[in-house]
N, C-alpha and C. Protein backbone atom coordinates (compact mmCIF):
# COMPACT_ATOMS: atom_id res chain seq x y z
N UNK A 1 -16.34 -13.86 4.37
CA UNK A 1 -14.95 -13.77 3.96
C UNK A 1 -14.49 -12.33 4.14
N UNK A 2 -13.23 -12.32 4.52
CA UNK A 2 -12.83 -10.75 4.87
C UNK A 2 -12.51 -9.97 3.64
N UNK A 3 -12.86 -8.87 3.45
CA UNK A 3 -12.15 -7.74 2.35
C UNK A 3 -10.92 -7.62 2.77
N UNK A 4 -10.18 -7.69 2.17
CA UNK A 4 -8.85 -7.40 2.28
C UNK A 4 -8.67 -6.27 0.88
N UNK A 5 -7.93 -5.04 1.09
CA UNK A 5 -7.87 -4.18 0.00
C UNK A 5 -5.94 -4.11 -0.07
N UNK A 6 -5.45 -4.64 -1.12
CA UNK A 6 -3.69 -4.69 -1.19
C UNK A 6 -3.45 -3.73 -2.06
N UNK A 7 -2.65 -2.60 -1.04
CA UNK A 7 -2.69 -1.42 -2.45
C UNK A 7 -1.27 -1.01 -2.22
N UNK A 8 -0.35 -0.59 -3.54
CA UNK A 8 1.34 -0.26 -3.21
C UNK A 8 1.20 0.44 -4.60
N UNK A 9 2.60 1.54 -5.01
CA UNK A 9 2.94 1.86 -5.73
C UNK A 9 3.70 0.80 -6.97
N UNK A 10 3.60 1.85 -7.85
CA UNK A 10 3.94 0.19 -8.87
C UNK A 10 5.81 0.51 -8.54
N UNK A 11 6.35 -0.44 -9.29
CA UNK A 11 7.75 -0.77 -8.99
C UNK A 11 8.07 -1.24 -7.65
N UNK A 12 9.11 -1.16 -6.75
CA UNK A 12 9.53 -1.82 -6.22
C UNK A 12 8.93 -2.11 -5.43
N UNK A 13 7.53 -1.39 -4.65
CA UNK A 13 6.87 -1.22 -3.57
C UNK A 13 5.81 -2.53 -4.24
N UNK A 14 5.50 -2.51 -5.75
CA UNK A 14 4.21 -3.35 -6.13
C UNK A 14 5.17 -4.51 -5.97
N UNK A 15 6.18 -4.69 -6.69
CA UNK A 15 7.08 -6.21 -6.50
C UNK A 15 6.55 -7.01 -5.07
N UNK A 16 7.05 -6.21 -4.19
CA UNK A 16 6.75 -6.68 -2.79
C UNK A 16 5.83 -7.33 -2.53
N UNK A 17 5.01 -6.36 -2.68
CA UNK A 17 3.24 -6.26 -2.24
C UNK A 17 3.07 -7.88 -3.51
N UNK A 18 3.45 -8.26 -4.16
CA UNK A 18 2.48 -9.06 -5.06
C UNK A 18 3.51 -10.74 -4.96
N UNK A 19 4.48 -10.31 -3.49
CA UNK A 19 5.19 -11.50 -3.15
C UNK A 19 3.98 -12.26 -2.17
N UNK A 20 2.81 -11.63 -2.27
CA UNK A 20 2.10 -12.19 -0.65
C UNK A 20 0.43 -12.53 -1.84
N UNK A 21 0.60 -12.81 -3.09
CA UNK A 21 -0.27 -12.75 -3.81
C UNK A 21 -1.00 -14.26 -3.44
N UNK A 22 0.07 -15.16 -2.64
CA UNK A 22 -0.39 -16.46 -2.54
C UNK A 22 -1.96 -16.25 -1.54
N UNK A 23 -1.79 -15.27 -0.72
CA UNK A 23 -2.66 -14.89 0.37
C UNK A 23 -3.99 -15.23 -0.65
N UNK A 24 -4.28 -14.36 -1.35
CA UNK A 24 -5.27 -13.60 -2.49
C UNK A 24 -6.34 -14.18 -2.35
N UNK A 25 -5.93 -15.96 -2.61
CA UNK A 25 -7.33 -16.86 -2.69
C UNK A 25 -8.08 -16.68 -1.43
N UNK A 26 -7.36 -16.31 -0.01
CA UNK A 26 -7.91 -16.62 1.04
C UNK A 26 -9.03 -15.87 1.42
N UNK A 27 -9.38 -14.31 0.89
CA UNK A 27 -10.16 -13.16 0.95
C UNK A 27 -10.89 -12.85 -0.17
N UNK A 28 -11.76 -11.91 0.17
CA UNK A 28 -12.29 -11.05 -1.02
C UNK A 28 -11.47 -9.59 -1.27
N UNK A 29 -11.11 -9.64 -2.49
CA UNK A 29 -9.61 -8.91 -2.32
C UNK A 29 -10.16 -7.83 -3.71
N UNK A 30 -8.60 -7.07 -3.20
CA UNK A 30 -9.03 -5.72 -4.27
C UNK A 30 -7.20 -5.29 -4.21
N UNK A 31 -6.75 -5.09 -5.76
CA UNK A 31 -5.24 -5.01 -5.53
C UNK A 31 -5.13 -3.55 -6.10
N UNK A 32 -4.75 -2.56 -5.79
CA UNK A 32 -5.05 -0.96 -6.09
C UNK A 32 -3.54 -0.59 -6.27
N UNK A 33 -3.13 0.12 -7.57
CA UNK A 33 -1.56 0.07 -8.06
C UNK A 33 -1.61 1.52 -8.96
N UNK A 34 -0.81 1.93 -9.47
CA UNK A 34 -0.63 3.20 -10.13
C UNK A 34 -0.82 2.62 -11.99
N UNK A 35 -1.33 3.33 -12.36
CA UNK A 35 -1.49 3.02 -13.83
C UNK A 35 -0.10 3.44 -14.52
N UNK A 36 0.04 2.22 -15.12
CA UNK A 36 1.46 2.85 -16.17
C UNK A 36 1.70 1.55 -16.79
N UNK A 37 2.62 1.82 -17.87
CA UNK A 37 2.83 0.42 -18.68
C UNK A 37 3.13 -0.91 -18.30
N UNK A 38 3.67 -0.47 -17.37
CA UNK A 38 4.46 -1.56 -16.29
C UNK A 38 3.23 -2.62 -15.62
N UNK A 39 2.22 -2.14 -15.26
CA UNK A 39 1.20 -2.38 -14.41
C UNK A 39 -0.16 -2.65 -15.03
N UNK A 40 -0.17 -2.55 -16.76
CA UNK A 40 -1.68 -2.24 -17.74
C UNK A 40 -1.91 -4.39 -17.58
N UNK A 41 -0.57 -5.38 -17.03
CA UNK A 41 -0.98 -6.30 -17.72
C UNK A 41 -1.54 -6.89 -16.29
N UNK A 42 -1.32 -6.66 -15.59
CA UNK A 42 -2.03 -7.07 -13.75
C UNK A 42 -3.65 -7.38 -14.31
N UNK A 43 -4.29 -6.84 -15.25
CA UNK A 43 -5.28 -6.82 -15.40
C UNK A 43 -5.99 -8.34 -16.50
N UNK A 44 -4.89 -8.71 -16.81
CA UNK A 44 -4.93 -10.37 -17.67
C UNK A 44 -5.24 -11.27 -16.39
N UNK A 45 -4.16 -11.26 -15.19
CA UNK A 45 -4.22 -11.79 -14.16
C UNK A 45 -5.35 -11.89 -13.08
N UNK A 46 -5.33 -10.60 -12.98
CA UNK A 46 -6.28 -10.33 -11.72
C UNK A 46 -8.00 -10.00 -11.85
N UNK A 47 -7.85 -9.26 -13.43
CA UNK A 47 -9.04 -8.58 -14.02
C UNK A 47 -9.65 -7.75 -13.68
N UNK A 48 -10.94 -8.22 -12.71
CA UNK A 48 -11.89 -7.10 -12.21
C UNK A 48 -11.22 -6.67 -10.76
N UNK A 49 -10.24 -7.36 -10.25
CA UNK A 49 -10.07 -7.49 -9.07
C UNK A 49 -8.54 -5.60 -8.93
N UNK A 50 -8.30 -5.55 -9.93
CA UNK A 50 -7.08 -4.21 -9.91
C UNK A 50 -8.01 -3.00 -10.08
N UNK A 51 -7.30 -2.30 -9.51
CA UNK A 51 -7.98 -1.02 -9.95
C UNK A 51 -7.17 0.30 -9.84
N UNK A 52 -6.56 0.87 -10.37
CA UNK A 52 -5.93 2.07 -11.09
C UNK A 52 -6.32 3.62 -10.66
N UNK A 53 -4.54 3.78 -9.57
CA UNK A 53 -4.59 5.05 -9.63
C UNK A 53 -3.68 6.11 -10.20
N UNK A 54 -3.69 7.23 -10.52
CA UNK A 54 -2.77 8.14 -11.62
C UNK A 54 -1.09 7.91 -11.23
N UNK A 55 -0.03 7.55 -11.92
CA UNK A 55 0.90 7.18 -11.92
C UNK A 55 1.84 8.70 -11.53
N UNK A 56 2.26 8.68 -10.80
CA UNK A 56 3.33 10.30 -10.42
C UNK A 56 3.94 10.11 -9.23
N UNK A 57 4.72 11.16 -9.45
CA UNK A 57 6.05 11.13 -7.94
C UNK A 57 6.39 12.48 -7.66
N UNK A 58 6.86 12.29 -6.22
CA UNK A 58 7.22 13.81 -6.42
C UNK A 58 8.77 14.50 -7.25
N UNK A 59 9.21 13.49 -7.95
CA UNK A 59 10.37 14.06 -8.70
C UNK A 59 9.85 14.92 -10.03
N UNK A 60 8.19 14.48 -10.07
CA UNK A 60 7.90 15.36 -11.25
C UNK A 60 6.52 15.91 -10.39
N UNK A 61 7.29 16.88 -9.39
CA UNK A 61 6.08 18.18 -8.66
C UNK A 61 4.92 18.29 -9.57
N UNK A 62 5.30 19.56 -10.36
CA UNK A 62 4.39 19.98 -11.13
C UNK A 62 2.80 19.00 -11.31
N UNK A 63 3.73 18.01 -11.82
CA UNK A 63 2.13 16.92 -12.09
C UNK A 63 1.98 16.23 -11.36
N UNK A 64 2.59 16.42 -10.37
CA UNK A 64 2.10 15.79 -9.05
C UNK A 64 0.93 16.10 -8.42
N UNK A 65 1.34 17.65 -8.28
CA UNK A 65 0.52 18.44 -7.39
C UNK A 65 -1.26 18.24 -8.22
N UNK A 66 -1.10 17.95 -9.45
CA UNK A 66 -2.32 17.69 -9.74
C UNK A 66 -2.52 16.11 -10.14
N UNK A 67 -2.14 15.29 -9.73
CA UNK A 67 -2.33 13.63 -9.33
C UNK A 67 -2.56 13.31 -8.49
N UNK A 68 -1.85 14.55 -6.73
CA UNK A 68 -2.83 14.25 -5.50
C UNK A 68 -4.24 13.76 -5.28
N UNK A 69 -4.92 15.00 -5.69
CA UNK A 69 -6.10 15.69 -5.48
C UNK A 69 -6.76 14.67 -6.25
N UNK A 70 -6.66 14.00 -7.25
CA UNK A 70 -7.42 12.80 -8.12
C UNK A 70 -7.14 11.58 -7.67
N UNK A 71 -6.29 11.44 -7.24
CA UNK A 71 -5.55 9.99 -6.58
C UNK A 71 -6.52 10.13 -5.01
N UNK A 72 -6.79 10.83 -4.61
CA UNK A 72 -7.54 11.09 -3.15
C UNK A 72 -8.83 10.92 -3.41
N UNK A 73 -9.28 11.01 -4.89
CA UNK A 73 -10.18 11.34 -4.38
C UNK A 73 -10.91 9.64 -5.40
N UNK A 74 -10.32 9.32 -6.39
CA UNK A 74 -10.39 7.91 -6.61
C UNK A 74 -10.19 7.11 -5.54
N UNK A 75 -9.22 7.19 -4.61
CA UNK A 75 -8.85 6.01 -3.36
C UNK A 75 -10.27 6.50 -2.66
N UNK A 76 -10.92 7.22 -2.36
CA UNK A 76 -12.58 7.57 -1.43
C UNK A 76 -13.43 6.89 -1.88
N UNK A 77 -13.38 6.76 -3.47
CA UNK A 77 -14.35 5.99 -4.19
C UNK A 77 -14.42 4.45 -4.06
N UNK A 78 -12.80 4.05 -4.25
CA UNK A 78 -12.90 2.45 -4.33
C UNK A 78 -12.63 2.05 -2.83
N UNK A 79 -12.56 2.94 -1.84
CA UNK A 79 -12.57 1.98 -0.67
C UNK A 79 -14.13 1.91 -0.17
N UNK A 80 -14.54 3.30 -0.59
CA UNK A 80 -16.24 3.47 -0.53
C UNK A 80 -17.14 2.21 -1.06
N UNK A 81 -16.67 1.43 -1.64
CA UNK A 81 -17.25 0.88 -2.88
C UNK A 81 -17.12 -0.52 -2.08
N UNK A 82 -15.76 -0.65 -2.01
CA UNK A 82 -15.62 -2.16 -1.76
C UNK A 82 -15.45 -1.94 -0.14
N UNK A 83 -15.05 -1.31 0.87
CA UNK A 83 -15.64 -1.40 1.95
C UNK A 83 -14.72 -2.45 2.46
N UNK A 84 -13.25 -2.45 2.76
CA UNK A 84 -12.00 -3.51 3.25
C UNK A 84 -12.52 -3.48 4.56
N UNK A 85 -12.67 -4.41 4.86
CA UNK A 85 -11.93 -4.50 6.65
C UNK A 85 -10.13 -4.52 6.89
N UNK A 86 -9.77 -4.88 5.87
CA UNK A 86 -7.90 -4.69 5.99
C UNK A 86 -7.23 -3.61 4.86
N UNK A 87 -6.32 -2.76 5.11
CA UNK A 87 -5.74 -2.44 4.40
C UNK A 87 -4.47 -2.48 4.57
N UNK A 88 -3.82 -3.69 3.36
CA UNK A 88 -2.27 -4.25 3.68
C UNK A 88 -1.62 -3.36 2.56
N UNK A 89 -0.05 -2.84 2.68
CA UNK A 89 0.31 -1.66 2.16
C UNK A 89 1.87 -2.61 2.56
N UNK A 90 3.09 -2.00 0.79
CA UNK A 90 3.91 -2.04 1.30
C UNK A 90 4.50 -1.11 0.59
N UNK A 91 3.66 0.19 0.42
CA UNK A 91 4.07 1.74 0.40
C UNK A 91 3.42 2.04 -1.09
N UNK A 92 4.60 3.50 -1.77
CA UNK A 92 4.76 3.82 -1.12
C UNK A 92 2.96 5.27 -1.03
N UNK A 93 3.50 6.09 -1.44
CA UNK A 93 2.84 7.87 -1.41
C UNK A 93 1.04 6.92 -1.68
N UNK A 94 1.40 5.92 -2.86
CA UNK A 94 0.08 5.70 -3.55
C UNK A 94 -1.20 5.51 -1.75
N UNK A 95 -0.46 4.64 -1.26
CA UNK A 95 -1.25 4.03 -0.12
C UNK A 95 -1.53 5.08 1.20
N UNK A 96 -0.48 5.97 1.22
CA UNK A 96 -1.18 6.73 2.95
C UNK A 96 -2.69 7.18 2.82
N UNK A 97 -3.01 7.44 1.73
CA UNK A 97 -4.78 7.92 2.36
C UNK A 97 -5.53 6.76 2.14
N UNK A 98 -5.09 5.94 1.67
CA UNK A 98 -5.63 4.96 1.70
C UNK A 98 -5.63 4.42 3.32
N UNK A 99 -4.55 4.39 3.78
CA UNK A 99 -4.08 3.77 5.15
C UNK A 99 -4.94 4.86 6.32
N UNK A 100 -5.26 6.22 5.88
CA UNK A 100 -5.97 6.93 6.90
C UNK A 100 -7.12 6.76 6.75
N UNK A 101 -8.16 6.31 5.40
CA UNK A 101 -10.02 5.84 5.15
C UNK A 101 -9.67 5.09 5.92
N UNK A 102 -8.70 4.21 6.33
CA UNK A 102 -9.05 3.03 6.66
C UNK A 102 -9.33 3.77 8.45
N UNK A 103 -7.94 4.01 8.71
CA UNK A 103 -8.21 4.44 10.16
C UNK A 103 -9.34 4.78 10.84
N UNK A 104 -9.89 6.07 9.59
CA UNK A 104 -11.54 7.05 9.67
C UNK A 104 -12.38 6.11 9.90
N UNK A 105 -12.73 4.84 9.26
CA UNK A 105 -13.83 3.80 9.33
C UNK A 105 -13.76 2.36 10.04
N UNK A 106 -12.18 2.68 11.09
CA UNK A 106 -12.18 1.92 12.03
C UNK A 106 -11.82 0.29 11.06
N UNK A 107 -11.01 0.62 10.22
CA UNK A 107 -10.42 -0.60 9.56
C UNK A 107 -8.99 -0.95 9.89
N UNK A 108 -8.60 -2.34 10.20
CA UNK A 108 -7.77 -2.41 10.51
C UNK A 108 -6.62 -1.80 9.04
N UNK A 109 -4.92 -1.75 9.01
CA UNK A 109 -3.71 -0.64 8.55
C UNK A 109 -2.60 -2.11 9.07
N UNK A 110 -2.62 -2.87 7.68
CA UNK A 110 -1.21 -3.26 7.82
C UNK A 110 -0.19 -2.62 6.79
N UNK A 111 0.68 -2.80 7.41
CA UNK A 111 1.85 -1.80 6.82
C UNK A 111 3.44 -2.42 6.88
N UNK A 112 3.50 -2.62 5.37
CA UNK A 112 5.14 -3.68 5.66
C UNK A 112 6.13 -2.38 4.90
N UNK A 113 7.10 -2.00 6.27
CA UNK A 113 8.28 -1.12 5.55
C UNK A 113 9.06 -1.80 4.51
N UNK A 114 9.56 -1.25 3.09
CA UNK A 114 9.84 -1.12 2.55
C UNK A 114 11.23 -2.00 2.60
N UNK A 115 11.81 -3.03 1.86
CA UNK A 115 12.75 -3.90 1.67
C UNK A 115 14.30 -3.32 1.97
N UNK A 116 13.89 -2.03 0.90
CA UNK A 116 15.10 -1.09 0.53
C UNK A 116 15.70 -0.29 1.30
N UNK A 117 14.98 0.41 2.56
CA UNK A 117 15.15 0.63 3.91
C UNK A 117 16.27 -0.20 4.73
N UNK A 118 17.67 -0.21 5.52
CA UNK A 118 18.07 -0.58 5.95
C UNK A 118 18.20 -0.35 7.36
N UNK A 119 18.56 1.61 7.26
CA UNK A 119 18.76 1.84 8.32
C UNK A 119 18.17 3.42 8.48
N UNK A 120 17.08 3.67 8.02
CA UNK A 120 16.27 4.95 7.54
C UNK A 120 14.91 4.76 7.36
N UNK A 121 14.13 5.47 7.98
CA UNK A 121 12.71 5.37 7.32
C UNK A 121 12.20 6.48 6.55
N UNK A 122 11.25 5.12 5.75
CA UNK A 122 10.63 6.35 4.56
C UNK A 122 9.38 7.47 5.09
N UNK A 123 9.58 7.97 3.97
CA UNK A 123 8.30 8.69 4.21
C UNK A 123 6.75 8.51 4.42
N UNK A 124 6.98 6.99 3.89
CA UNK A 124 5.36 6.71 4.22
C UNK A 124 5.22 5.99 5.71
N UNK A 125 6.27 5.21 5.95
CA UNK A 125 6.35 4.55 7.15
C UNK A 125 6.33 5.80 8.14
N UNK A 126 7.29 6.75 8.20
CA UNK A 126 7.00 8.19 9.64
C UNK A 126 5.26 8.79 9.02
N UNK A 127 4.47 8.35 7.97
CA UNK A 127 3.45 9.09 8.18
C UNK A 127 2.39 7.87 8.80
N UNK A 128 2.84 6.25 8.05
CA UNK A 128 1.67 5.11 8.49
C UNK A 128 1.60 4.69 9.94
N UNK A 129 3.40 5.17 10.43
CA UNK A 129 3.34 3.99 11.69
C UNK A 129 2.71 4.25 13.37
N UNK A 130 2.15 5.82 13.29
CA UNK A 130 1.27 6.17 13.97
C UNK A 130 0.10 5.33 14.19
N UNK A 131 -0.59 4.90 12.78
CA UNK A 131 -1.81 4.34 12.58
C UNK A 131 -1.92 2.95 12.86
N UNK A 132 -0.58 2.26 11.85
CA UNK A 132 -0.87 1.06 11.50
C UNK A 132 -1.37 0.46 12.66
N UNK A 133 -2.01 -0.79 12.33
CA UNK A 133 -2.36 -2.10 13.22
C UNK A 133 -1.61 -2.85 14.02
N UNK A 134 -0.52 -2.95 12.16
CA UNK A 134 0.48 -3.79 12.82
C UNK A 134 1.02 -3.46 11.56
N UNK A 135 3.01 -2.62 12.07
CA UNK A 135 3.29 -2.17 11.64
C UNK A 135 5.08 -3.28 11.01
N UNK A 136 5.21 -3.76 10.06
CA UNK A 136 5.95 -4.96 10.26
C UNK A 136 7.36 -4.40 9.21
N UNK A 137 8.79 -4.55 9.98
CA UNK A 137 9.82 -3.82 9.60
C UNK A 137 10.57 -5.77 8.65
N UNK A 138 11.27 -5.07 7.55
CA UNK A 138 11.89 -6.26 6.95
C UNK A 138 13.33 -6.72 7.58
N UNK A 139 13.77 -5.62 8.53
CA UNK A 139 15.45 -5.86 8.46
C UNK A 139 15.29 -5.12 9.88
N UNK A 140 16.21 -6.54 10.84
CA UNK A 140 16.11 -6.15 12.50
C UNK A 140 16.46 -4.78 13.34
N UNK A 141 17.27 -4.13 11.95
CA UNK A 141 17.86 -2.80 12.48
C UNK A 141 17.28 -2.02 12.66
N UNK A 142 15.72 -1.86 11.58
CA UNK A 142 14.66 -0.96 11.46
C UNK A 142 14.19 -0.90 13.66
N UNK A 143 14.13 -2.29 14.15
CA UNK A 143 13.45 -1.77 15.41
C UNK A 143 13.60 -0.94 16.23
N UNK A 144 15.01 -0.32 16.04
CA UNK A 144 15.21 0.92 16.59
C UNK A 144 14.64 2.28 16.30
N UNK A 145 14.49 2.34 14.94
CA UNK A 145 13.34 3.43 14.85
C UNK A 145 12.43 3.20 14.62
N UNK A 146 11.55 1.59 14.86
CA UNK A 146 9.99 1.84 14.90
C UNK A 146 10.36 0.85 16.20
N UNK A 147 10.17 1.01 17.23
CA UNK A 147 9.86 -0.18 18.42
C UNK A 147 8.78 -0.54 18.52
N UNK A 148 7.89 0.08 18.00
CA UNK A 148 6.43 -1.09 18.75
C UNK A 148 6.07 -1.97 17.40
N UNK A 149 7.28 -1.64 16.16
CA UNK A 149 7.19 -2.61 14.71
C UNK A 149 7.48 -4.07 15.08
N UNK A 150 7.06 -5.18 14.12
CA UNK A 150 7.44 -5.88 14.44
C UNK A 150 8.59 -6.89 13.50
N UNK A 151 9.14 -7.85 13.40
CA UNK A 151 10.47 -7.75 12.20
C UNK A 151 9.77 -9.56 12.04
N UNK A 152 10.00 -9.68 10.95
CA UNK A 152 9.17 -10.60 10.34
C UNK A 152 10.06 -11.37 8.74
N UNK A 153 11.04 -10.87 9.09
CA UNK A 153 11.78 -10.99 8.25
C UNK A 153 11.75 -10.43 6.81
N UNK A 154 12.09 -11.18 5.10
CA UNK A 154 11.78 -10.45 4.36
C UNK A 154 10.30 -11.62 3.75
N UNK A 155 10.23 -10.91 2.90
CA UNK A 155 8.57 -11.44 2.31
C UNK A 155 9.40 -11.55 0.84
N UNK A 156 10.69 -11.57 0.42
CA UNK A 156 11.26 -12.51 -1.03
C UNK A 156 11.10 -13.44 -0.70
């Protein structure tokens, strides 16, 4: 059965990411999300299967700059651990190093841009879509600034 590792920031990026939860049964799976109140009850649901990284943004720098460096270095551990052959991402900051272990160990990088995106890309998409596998835009307009993306409609 394939590892599949589903990892997004919590809020709008986790909403997304947990529209494709039907997948879940099909793999041996691992769902990787930011710890915060919002996100403590994933763990009734999913249980052993979530796993928790430090909750921050860059609107609050300061504690950011020290949530990187632990968030990098927890994502080394649990991909170390569980060993994905996929890493499906639908953003945002939580997932790029996640999306580059994967690259380093020759794992496939799916990557679904962001809902909220119309006619702009984010920041994680200009850093993933180098990598990704297969890089999949929600809204047809996006193909102009990713062309080799593919549009797949939305995943609500």
């Amino acid at each position: 059965m394939k590892k599949v590792m589903f990892i997004a920031s919590m809020g709008g990026h986790l909403t997304e990411l947990l529209q494709m939860k039907k997948l879940f049964k099909y793999y041996d799976y691992m769902l990787v999300t930011e710890k915060h109140k919002s996100t403590i009850n994933l763990k009734e649901e999913y249980n052993d299967k979530v796993k928790y990284l430090l909750a921050g943004n860059k609107d609050h720098m300061l504690k950011y700059l020290f949530v990187i460096p632990i968030n990098i270095i927890k994502s080394i551990i649990y991909f170390l651990k569980f060993k994905p052959d996929v890493v499906v991402t639908t953003g945002a900051h939580t997932s790029v190093v996640m999306c580059y272990l994967a690259k380093i160990f020759k794992k496939k990088v799916i990557y679904i841009e962001s809902f909220a995106n119309i006619e702009t890309r984010t920041l994680t998409g200009r850093l993933v879509y180098k990598i990704a596998d297969v890089f999949i835009v929600q809204w047809k307009s996006l193909l102009k600034l990713y062309p080799n993306a593919k549009y797949e409609g939305w995943i609500f």
